[in-house]
Protein backbone atom coordinates (compact mmCIF):
# COMPACT_ATOMS: atom_id res chain seq x y z
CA UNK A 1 87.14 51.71 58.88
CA UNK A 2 89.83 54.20 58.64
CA UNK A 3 90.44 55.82 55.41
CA UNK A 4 94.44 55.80 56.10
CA UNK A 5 94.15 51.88 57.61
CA UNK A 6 92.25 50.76 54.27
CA UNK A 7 94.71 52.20 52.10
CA UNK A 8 97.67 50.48 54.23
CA UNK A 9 95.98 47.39 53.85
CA UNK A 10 95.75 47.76 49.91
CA UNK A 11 99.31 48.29 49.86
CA UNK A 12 99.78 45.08 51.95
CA UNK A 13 97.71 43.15 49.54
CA UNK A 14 99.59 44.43 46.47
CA UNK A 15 103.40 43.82 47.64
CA UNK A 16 102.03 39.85 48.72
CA UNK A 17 100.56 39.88 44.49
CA UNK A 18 104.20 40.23 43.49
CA UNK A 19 106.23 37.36 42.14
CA UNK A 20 109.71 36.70 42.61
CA UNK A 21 111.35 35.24 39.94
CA UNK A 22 112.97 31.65 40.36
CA UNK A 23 116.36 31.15 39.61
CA UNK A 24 116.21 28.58 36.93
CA UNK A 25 119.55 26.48 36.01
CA UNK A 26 121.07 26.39 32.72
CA UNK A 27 119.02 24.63 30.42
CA UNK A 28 121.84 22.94 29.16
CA UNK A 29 121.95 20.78 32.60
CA UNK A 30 118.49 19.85 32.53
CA UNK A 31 118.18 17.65 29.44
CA UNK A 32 120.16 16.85 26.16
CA UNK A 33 117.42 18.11 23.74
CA UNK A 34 118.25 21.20 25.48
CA UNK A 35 122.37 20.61 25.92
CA UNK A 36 121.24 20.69 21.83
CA UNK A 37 120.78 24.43 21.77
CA UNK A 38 116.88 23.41 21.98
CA UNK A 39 115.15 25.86 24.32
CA UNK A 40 112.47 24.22 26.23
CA UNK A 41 108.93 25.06 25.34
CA UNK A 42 106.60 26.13 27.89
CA UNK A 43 105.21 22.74 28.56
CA UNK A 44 108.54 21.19 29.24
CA UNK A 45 109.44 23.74 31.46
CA UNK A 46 106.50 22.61 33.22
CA UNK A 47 107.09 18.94 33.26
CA UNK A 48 110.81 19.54 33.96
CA UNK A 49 109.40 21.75 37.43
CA UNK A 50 106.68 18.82 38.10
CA UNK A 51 109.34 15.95 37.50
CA UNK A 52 111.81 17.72 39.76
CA UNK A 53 109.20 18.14 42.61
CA UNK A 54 107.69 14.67 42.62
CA UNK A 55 109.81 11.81 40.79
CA UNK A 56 113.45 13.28 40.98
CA UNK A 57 114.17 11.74 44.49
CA UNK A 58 113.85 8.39 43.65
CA UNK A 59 114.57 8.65 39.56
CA UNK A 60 117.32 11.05 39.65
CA UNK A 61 117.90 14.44 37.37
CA UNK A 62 118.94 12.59 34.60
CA UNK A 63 116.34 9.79 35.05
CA UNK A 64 118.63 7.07 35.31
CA UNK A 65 117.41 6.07 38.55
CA UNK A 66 119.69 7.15 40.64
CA UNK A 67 117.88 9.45 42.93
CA UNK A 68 118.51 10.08 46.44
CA UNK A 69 115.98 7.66 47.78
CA UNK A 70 116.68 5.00 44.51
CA UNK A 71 119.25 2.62 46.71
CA UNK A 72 116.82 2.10 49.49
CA UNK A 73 114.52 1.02 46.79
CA UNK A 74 114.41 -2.91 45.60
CA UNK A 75 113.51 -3.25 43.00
CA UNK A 76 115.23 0.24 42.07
CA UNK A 77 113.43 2.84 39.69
CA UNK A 78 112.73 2.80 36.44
CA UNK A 79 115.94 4.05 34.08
CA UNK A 80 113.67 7.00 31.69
CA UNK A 81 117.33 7.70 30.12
CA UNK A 82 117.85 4.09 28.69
CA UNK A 83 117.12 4.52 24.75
CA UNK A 84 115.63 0.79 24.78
CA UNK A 85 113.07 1.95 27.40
CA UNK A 86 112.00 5.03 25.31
CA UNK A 87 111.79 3.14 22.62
CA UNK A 88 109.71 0.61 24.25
CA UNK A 89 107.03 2.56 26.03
CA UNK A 90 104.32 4.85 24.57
CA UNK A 91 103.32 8.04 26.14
CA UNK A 92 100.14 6.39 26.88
CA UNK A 93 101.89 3.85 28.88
CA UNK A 94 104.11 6.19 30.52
CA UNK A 95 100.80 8.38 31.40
CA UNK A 96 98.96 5.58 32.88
CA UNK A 97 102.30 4.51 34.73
CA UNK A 98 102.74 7.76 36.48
CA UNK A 99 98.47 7.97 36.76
CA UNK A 100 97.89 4.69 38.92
CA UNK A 101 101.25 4.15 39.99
CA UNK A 102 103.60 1.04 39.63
CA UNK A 103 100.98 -1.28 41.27
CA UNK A 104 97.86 0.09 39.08
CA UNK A 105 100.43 -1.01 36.11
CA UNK A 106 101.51 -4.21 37.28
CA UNK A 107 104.85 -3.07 38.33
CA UNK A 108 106.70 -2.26 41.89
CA UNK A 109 104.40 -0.99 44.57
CA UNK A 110 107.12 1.20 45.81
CA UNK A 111 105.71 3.52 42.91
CA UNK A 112 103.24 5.85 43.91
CA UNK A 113 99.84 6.73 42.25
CA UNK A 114 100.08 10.63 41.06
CA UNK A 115 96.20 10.77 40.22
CA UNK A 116 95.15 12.34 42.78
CA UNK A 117 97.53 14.83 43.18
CA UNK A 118 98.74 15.50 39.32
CA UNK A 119 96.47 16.92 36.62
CA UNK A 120 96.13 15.66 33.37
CA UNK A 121 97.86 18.32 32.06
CA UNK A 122 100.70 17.94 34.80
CA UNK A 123 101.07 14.15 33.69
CA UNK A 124 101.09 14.84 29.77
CA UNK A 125 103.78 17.73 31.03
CA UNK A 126 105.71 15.50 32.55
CA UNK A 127 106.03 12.55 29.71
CA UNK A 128 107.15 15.12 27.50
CA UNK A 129 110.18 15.95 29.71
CA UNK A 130 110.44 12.12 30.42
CA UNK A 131 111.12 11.93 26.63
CA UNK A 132 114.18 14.73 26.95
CA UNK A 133 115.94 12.75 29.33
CA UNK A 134 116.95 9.93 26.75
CA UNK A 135 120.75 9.59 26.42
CA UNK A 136 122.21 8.81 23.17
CA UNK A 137 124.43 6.10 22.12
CA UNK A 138 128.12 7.45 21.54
């Protein structure tokens, strides 16, 4: 090959390496622990991008179950932001919930099994942020 068309090609490969950076909205918007001054670790961050890719359209931002696709749901989605729910479930359960899906927990169908297409990790991420979303009692 051509000494001048290798190099070009390098080049190529190099600008396609670069990231961009996302714009990321206030933290202050995403959960209270962070309205709280709280910055969100690493691993929230993560479960906060995860949650918003896969569970947001039928749970809502907040988690109250209000997303987009909630009120063509029956029965509608789970409320994460209720205080008696957080209180009630264990990560474990929440894990195993988003794992096998609402059927594999004896819950609504209408909730998908995440599996096969969420780590471990990605599901452990994404309790965490679950646990942000709980609104307090005024």
């Amino acid at each position: 090959m051509n000494r001048s068309l290798l190099l070009a090609l390098a080049m190529i490969s190099l600008m396609g390496c670069s990231k961009k950076n996302k714009e990321v909205p206030p933290v202050a918007a995403i959960a209270p622990a962070a309205a709280e001054g709280i910055p969100l670790s690493y691993e929230l961050q993560l479960g906060r991008e995860t949650y918003r890719r896969y569970c947001m359209l039928c749970h809502g931002e907040g988690g109250a179950g209000d997303g987009f696709n909630a009120f063509n749901l029956d029965p509608h989605p789970r409320d994460y932001s209720s205080p008696a729910f957080q209180k009630k479930k264990t990560d474990a359960e929440l894990a195993d919930a988003i794992r096998r899906g609402g059927a594999g927990v004896g819950l609504s169908a209408l909730m998908p099994p995440w599996g096969h297409t969420l780590s471990d990790p990605q599901i452990n991420q994404v309790v965490l942020y679950l646990r942000t979303l709980e609104h307090k009692p005024e």
